[in-house]
Protein backbone atom coordinates (compact mmCIF):
# COMPACT_ATOMS: atom_id res chain seq x y z
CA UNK A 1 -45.98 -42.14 -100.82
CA UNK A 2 -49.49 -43.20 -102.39
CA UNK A 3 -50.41 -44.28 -98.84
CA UNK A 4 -49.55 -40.74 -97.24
CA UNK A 5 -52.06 -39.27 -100.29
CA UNK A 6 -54.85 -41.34 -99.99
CA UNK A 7 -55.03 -40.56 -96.06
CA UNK A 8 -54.73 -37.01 -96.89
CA UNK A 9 -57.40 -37.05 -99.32
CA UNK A 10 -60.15 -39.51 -96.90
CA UNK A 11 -59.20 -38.30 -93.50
CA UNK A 12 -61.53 -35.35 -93.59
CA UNK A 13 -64.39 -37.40 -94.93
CA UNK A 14 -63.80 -40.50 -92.45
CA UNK A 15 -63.69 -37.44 -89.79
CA UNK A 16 -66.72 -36.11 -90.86
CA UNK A 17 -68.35 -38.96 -91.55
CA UNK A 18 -67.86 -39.84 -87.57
CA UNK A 19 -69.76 -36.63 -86.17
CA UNK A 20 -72.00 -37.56 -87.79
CA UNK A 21 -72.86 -40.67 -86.21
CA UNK A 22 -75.57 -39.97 -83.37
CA UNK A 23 -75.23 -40.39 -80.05
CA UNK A 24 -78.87 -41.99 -78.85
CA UNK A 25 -79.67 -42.67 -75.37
CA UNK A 26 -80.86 -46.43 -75.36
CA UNK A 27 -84.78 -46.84 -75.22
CA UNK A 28 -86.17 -48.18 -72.08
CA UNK A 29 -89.67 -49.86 -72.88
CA UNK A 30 -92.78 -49.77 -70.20
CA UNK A 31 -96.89 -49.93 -70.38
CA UNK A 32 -99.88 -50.21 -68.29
CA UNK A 33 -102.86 -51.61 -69.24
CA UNK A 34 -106.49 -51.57 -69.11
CA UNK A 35 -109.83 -53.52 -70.03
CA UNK A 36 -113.46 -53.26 -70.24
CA UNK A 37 -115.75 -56.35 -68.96
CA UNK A 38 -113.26 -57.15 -66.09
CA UNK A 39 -111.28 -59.16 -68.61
CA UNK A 40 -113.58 -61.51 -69.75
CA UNK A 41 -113.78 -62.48 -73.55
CA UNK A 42 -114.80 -60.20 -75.63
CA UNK A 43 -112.71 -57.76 -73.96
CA UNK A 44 -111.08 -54.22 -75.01
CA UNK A 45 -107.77 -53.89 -73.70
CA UNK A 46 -106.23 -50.34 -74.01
CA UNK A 47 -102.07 -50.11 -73.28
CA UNK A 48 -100.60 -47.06 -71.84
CA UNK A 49 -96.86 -46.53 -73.27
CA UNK A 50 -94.96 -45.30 -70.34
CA UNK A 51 -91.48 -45.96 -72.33
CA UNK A 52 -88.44 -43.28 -72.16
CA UNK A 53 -85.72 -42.12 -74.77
CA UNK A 54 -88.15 -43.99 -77.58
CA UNK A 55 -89.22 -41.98 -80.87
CA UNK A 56 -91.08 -45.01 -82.75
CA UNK A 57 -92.74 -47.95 -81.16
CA UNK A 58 -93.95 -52.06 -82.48
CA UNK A 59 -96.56 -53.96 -80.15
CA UNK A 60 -97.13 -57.28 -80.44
CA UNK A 61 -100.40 -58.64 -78.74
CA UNK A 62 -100.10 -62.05 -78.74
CA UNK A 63 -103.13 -63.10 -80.55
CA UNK A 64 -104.76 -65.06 -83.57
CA UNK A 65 -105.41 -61.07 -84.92
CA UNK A 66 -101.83 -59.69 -84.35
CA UNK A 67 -98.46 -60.38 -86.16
CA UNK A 68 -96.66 -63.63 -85.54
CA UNK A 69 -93.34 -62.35 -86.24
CA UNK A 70 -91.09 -59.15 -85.18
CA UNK A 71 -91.09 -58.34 -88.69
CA UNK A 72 -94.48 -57.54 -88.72
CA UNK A 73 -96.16 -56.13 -85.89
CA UNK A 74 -99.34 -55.82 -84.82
CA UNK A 75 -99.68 -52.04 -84.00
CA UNK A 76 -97.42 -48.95 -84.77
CA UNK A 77 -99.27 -46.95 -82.17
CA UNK A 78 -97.71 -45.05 -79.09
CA UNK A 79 -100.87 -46.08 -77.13
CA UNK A 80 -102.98 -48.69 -79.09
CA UNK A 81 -106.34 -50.65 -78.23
CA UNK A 82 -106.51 -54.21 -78.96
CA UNK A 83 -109.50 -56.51 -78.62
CA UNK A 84 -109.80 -60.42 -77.39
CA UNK A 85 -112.26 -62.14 -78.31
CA UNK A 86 -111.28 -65.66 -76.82
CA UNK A 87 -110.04 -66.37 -73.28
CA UNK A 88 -106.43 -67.23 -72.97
CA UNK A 89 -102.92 -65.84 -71.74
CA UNK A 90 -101.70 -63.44 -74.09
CA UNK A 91 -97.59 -62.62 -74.36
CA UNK A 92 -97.77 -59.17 -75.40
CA UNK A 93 -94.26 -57.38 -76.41
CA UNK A 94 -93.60 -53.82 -76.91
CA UNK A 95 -90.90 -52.49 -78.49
CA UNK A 96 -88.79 -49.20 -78.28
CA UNK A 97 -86.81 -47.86 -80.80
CA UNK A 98 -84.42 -44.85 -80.92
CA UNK A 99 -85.71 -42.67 -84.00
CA UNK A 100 -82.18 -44.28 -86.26
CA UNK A 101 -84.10 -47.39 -85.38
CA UNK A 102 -80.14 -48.96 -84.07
CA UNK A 103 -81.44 -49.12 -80.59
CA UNK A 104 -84.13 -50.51 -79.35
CA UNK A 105 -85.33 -52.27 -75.80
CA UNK A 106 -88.33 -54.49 -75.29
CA UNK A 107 -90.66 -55.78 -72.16
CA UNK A 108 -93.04 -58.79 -72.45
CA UNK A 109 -96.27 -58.59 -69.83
CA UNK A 110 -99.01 -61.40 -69.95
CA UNK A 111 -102.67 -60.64 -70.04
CA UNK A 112 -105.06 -62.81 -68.50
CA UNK A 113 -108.41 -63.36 -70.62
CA UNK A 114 -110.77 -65.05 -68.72
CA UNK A 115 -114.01 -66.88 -70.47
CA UNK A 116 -116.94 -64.99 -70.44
CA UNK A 117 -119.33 -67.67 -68.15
């Protein structure tokens, strides 16, 4: 009998509880990008986000200036700048998040800096 009361008194909130729950389409994560001084150190890169169903964004650049760790990334921005100033082959991640922030997609593309001489 308690059993039968205690379903009657939470089914409503488990129900609404439920709808609430959104239904987000799952990020898919995409950039271009560009630099000044055909890609020779010190060198300007700008990144184009071209990523779909996304509402906040991390980028990680791969360099001695950026964040080592997911936790911490190195730009916020939907389309940041970065600079190199050394030659080298750069990792750079961007991720996509859904605006709860419980979806998310990323895409890795390597930049190629090449020494200024």
């Amino acid at each position: 009998m308690n059993f039968r009361k205690y379903v009657i008194l939470f089914l409503p909130l488990l129900l609404y509880s439920a709808s609430c729950s959104k239904n987000e389409p799952v990020p898919v994560s995409d950039f271009v990008y560009s630099g000044n001084n055909n890609f020779k150190a010190p060198c300007t890169v700008q990144f184009t986000n071209l990523s779909t169903q996304a509402f906040s964004y991390g980028w990680w650049f791969g360099s001695d200036s950026s964040a080592t760790t997911l936790d911490a990334p190195g730009s916020e921005l939907t389309n940041p700048m970065h600079v190199y100033t050394k030659p080298g082959s750069f990792s750079v991640i961007l991720r996509s998040y859904t605006e709860s922030r419980k979806e998310w997609s990323s895409i890795i593309k390597t930049i190629i800096i090449k020494d200024s001489i």
